[in-house]
PDB file of N, CA and C in Angstrom:
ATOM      1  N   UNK A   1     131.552 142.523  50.712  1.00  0.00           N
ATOM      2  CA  UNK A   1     130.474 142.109  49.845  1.00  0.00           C
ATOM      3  C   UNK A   1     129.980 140.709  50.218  1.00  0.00           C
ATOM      4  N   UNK A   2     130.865 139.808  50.883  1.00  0.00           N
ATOM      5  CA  UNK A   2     130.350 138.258  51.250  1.00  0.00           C
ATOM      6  C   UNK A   2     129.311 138.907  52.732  1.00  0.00           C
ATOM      7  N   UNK A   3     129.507 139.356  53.315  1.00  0.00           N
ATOM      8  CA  UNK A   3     128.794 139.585  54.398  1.00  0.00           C
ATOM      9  C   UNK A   3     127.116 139.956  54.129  1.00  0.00           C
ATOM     10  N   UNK A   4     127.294 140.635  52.847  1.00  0.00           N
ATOM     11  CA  UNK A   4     125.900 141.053  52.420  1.00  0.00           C
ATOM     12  C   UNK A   4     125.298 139.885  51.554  1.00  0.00           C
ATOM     13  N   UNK A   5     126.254 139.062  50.766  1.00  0.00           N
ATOM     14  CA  UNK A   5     125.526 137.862  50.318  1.00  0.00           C
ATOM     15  C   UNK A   5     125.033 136.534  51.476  1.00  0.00           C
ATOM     16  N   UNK A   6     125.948 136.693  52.269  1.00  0.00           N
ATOM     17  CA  UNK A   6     125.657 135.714  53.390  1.00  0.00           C
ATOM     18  C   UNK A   6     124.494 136.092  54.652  1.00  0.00           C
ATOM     19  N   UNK A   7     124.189 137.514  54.507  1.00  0.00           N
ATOM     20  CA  UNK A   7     123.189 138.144  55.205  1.00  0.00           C
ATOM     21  C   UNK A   7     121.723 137.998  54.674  1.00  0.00           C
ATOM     22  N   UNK A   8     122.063 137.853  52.876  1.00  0.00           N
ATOM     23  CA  UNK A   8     120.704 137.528  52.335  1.00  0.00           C
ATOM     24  C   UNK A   8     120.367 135.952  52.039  1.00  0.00           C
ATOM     25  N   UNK A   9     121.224 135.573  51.872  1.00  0.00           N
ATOM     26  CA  UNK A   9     121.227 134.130  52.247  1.00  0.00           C
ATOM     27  C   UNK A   9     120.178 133.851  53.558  1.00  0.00           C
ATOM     28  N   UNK A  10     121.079 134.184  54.491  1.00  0.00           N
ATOM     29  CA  UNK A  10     120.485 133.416  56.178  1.00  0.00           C
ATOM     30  C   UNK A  10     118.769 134.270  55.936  1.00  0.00           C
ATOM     31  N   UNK A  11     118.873 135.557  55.199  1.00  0.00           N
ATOM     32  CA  UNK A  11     117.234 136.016  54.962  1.00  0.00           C
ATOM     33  C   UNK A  11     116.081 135.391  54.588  1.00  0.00           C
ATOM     34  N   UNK A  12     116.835 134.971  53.467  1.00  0.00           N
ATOM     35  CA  UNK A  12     116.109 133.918  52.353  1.00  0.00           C
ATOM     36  C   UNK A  12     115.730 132.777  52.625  1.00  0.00           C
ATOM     37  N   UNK A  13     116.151 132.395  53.440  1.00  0.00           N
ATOM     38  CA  UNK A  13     116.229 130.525  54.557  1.00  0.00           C
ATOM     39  C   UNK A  13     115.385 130.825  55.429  1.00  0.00           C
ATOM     40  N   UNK A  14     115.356 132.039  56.144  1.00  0.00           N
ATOM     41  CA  UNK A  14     114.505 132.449  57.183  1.00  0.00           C
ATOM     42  C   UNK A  14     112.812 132.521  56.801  1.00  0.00           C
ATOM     43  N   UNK A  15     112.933 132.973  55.672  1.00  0.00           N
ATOM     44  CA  UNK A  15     111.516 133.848  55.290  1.00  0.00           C
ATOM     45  C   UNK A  15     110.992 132.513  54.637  1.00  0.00           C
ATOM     46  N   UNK A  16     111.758 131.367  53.912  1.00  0.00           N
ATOM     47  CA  UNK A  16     110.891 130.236  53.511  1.00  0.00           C
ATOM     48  C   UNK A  16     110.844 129.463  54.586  1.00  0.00           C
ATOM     49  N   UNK A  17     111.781 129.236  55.557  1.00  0.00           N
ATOM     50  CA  UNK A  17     110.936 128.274  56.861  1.00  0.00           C
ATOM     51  C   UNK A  17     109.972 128.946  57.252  1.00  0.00           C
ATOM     52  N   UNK A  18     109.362 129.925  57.074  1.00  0.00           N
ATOM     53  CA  UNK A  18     108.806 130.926  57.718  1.00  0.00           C
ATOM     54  C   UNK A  18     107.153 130.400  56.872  1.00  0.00           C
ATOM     55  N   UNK A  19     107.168 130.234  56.013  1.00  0.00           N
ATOM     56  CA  UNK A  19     106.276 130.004  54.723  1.00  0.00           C
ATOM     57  C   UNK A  19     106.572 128.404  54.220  1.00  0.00           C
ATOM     58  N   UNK A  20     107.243 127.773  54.902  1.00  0.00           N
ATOM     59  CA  UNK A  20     106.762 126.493  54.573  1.00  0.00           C
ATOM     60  C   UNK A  20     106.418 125.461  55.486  1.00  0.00           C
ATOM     61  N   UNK A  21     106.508 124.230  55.750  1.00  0.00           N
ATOM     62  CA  UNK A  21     105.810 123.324  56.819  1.00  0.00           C
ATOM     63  C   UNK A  21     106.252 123.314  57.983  1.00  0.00           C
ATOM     64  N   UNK A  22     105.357 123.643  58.645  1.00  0.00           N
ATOM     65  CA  UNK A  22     106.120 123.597  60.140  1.00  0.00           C
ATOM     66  C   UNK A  22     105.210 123.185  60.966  1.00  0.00           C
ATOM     67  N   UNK A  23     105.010 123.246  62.616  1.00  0.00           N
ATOM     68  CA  UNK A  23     104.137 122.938  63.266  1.00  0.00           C
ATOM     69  C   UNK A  23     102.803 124.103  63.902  1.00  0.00           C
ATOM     70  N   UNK A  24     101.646 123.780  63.724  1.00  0.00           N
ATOM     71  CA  UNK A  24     100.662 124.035  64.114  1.00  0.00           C
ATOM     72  C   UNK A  24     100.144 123.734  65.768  1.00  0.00           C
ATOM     73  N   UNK A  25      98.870 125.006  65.685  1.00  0.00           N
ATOM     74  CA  UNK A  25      98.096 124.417  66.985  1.00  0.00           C
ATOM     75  C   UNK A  25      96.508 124.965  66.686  1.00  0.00           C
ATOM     76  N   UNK A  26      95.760 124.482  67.453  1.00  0.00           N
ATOM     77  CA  UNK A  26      94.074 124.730  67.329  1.00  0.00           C
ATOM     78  C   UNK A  26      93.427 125.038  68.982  1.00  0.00           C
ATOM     79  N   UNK A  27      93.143 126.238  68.727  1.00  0.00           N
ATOM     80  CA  UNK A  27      92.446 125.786  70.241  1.00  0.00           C
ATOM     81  C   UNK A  27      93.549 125.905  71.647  1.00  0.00           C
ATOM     82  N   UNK A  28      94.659 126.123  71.045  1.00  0.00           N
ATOM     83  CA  UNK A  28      96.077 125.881  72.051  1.00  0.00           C
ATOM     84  C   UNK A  28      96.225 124.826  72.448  1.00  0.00           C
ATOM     85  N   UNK A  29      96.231 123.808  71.526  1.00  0.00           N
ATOM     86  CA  UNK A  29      96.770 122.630  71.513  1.00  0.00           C
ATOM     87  C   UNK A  29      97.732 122.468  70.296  1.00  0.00           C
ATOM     88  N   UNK A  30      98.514 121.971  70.125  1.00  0.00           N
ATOM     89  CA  UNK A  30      99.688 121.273  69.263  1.00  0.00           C
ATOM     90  C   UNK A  30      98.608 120.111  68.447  1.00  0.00           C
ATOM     91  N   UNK A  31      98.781 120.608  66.733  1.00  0.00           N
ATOM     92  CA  UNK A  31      97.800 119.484  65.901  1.00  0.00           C
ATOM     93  C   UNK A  31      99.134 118.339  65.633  1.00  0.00           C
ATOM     94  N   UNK A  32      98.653 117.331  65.958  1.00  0.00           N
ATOM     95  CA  UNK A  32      99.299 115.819  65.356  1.00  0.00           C
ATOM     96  C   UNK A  32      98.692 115.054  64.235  1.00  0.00           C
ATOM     97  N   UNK A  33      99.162 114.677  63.469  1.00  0.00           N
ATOM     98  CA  UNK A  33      98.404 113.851  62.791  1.00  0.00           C
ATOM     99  C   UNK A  33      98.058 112.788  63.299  1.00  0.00           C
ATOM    100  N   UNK A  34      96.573 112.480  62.798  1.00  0.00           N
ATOM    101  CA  UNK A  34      96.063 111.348  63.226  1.00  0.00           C
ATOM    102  C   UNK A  34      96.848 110.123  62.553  1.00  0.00           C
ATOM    103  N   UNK A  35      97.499 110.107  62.001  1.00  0.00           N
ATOM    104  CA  UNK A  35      97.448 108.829  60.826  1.00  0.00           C
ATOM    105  C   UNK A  35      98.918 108.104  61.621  1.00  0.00           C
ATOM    106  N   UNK A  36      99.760 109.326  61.402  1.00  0.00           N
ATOM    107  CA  UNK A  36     101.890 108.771  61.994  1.00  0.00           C
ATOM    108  C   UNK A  36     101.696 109.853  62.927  1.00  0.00           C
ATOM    109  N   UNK A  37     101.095 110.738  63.665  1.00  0.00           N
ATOM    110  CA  UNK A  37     101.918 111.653  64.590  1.00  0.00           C
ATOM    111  C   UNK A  37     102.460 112.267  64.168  1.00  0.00           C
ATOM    112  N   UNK A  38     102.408 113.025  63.113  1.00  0.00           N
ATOM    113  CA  UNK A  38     103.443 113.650  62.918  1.00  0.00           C
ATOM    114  C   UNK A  38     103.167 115.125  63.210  1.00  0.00           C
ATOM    115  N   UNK A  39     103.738 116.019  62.855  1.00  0.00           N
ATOM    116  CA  UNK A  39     103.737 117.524  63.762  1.00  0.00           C
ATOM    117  C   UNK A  39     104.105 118.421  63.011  1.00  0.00           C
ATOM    118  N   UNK A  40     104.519 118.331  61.464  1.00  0.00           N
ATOM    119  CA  UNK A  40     105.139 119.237  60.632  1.00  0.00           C
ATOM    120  C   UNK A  40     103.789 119.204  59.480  1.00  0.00           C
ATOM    121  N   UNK A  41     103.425 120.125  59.230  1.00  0.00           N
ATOM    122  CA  UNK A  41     102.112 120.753  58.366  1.00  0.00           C
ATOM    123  C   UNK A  41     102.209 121.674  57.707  1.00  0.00           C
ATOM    124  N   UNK A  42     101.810 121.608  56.234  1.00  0.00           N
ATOM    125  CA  UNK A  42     101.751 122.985  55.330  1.00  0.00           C
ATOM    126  C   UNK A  42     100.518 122.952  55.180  1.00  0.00           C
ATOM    127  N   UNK A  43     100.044 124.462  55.479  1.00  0.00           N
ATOM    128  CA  UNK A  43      98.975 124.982  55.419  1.00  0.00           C
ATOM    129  C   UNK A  43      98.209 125.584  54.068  1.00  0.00           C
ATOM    130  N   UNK A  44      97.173 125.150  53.550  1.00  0.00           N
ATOM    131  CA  UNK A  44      96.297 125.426  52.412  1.00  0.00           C
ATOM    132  C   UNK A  44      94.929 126.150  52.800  1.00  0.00           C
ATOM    133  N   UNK A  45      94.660 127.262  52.221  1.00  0.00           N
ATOM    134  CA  UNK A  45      92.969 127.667  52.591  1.00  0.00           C
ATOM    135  C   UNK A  45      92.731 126.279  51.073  1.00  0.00           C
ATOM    136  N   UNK A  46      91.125 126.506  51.267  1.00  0.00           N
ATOM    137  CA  UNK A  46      90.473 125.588  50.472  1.00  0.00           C
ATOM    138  C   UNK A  46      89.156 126.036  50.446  1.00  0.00           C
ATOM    139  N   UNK A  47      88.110 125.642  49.444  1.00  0.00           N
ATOM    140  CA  UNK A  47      87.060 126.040  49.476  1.00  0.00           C
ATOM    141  C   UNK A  47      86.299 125.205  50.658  1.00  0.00           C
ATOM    142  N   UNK A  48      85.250 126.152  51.292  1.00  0.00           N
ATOM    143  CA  UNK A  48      84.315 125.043  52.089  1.00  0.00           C
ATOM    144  C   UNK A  48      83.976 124.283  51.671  1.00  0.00           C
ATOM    145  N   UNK A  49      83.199 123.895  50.378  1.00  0.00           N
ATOM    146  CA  UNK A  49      82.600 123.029  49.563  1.00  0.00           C
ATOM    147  C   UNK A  49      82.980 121.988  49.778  1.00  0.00           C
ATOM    148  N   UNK A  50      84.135 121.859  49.270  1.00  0.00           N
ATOM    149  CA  UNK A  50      85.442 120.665  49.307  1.00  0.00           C
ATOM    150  C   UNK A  50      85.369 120.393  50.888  1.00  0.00           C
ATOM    151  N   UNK A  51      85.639 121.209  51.959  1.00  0.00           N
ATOM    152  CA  UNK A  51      85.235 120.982  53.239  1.00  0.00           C
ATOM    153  C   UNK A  51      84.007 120.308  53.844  1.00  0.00           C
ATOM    154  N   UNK A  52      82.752 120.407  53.340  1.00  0.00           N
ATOM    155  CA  UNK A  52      81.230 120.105  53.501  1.00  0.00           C
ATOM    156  C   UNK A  52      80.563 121.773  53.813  1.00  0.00           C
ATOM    157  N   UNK A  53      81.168 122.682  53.536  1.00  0.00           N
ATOM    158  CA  UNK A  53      80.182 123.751  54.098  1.00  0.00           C
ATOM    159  C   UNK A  53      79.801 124.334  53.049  1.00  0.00           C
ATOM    160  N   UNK A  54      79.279 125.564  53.419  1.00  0.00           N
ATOM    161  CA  UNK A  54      78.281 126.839  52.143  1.00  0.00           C
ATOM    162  C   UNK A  54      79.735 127.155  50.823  1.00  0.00           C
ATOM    163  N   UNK A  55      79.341 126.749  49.795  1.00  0.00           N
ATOM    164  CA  UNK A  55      79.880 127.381  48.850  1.00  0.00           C
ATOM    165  C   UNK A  55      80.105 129.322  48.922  1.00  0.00           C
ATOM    166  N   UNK A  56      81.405 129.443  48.386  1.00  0.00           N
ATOM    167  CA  UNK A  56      81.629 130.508  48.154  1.00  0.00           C
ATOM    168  C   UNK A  56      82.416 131.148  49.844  1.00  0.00           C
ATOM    169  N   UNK A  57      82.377 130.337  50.403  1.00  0.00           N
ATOM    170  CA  UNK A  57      83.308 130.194  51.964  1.00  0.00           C
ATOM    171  C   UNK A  57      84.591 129.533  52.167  1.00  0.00           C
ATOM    172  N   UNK A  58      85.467 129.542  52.817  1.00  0.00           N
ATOM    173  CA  UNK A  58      86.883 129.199  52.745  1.00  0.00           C
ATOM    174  C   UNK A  58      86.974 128.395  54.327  1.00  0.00           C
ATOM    175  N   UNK A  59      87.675 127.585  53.961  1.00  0.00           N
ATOM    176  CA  UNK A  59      88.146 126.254  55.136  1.00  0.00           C
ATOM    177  C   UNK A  59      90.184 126.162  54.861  1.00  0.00           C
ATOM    178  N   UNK A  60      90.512 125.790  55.966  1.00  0.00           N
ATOM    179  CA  UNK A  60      91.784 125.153  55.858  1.00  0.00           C
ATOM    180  C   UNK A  60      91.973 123.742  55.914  1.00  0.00           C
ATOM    181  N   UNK A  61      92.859 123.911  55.306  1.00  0.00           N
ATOM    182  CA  UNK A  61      93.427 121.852  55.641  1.00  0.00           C
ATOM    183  C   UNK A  61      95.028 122.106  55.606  1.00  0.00           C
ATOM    184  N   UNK A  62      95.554 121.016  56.578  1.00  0.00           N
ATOM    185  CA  UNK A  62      96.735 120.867  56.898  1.00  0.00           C
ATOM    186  C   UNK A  62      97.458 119.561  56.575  1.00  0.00           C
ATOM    187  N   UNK A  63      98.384 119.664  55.641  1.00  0.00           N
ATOM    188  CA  UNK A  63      98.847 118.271  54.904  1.00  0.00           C
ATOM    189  C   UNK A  63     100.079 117.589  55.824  1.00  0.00           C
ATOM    190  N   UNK A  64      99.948 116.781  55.940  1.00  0.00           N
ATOM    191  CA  UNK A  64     101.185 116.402  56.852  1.00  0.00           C
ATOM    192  C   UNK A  64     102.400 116.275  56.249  1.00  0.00           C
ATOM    193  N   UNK A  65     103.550 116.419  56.578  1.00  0.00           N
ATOM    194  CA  UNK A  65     104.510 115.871  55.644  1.00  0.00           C
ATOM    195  C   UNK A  65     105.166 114.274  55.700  1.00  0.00           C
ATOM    196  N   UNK A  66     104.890 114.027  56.601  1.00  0.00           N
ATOM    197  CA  UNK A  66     105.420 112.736  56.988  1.00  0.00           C
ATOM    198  C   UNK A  66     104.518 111.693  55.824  1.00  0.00           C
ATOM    199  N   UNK A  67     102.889 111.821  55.972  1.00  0.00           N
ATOM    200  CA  UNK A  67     102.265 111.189  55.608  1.00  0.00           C
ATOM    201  C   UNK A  67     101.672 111.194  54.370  1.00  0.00           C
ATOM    202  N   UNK A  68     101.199 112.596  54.486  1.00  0.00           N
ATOM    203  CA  UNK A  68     100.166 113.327  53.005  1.00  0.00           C
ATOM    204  C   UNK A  68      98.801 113.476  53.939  1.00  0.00           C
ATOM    205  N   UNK A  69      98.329 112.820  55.196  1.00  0.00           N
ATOM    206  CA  UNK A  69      97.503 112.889  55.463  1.00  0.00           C
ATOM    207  C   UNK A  69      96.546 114.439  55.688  1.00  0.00           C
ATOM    208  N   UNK A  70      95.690 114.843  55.464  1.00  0.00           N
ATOM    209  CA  UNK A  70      94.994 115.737  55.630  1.00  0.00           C
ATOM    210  C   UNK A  70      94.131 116.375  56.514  1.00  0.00           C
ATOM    211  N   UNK A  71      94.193 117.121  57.143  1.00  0.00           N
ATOM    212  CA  UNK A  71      93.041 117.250  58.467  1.00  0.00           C
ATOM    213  C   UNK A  71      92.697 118.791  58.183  1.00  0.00           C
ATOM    214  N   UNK A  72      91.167 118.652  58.312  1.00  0.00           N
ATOM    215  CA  UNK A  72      90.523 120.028  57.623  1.00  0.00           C
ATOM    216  C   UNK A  72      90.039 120.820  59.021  1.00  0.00           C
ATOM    217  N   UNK A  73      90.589 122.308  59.124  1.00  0.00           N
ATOM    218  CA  UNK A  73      89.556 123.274  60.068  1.00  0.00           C
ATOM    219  C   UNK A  73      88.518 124.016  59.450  1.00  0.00           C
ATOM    220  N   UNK A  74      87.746 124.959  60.127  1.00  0.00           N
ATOM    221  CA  UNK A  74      87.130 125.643  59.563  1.00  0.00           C
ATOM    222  C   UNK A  74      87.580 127.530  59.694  1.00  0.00           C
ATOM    223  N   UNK A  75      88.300 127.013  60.822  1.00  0.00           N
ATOM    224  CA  UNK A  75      88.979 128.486  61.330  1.00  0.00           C
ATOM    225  C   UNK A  75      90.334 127.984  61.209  1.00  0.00           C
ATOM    226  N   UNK A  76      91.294 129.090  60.818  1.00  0.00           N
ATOM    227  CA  UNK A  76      92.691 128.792  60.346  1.00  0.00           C
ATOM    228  C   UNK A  76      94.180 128.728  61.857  1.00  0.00           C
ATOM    229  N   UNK A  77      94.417 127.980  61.476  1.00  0.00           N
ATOM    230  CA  UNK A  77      94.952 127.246  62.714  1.00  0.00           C
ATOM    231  C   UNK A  77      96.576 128.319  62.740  1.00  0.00           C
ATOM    232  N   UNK A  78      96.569 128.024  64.085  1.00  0.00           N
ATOM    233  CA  UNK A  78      97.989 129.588  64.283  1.00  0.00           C
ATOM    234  C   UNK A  78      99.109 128.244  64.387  1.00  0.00           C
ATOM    235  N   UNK A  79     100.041 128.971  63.267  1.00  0.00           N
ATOM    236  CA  UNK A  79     101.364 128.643  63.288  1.00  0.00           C
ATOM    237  C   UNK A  79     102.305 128.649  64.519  1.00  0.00           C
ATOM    238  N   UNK A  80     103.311 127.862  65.012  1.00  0.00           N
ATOM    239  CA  UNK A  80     103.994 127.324  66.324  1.00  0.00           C
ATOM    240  C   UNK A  80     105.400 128.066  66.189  1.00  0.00           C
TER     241      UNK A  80
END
């Protein structure tokens, strides 16, 4: 029975690094933050609006963790 709790364990660890900040790229490049460099990002859609574009359209932004800093796409950036 520990084998099956320790199996969902290592699951459960897996599937939230999986879904939480990690590193990005755009274009096939590796995104850094402008602000510290940093390289670890959780990903948010967001409205364009908030972006500068057409209401009722969707943008991403990528929060840094190091910093808080923010850097917005318009196309959603592939996970590393």
């Amino acid at each position: 029975m520990s084998q099956f709790f320790d199996a969902l364990k290592a699951g459960a660890k897996a599937a939230a690094d999986a879904l939480g900040p990690g590193p990005y790229a755009v274009a096939g490049r590796r995104v850094r933050c402008a602000h510290c460099g940093g390289e670890r990002f959780a990903l948010r859609a967001v409205l364009a609006h908030e972006v500068g574009g057409v209401a009722g359209a969707y943008g991403y932004a990528l929060r840094c963790e190091g910093c808080s800093h923010v850097l917005l796409f318009g196309d959603a950036p592939e996970r590393q």
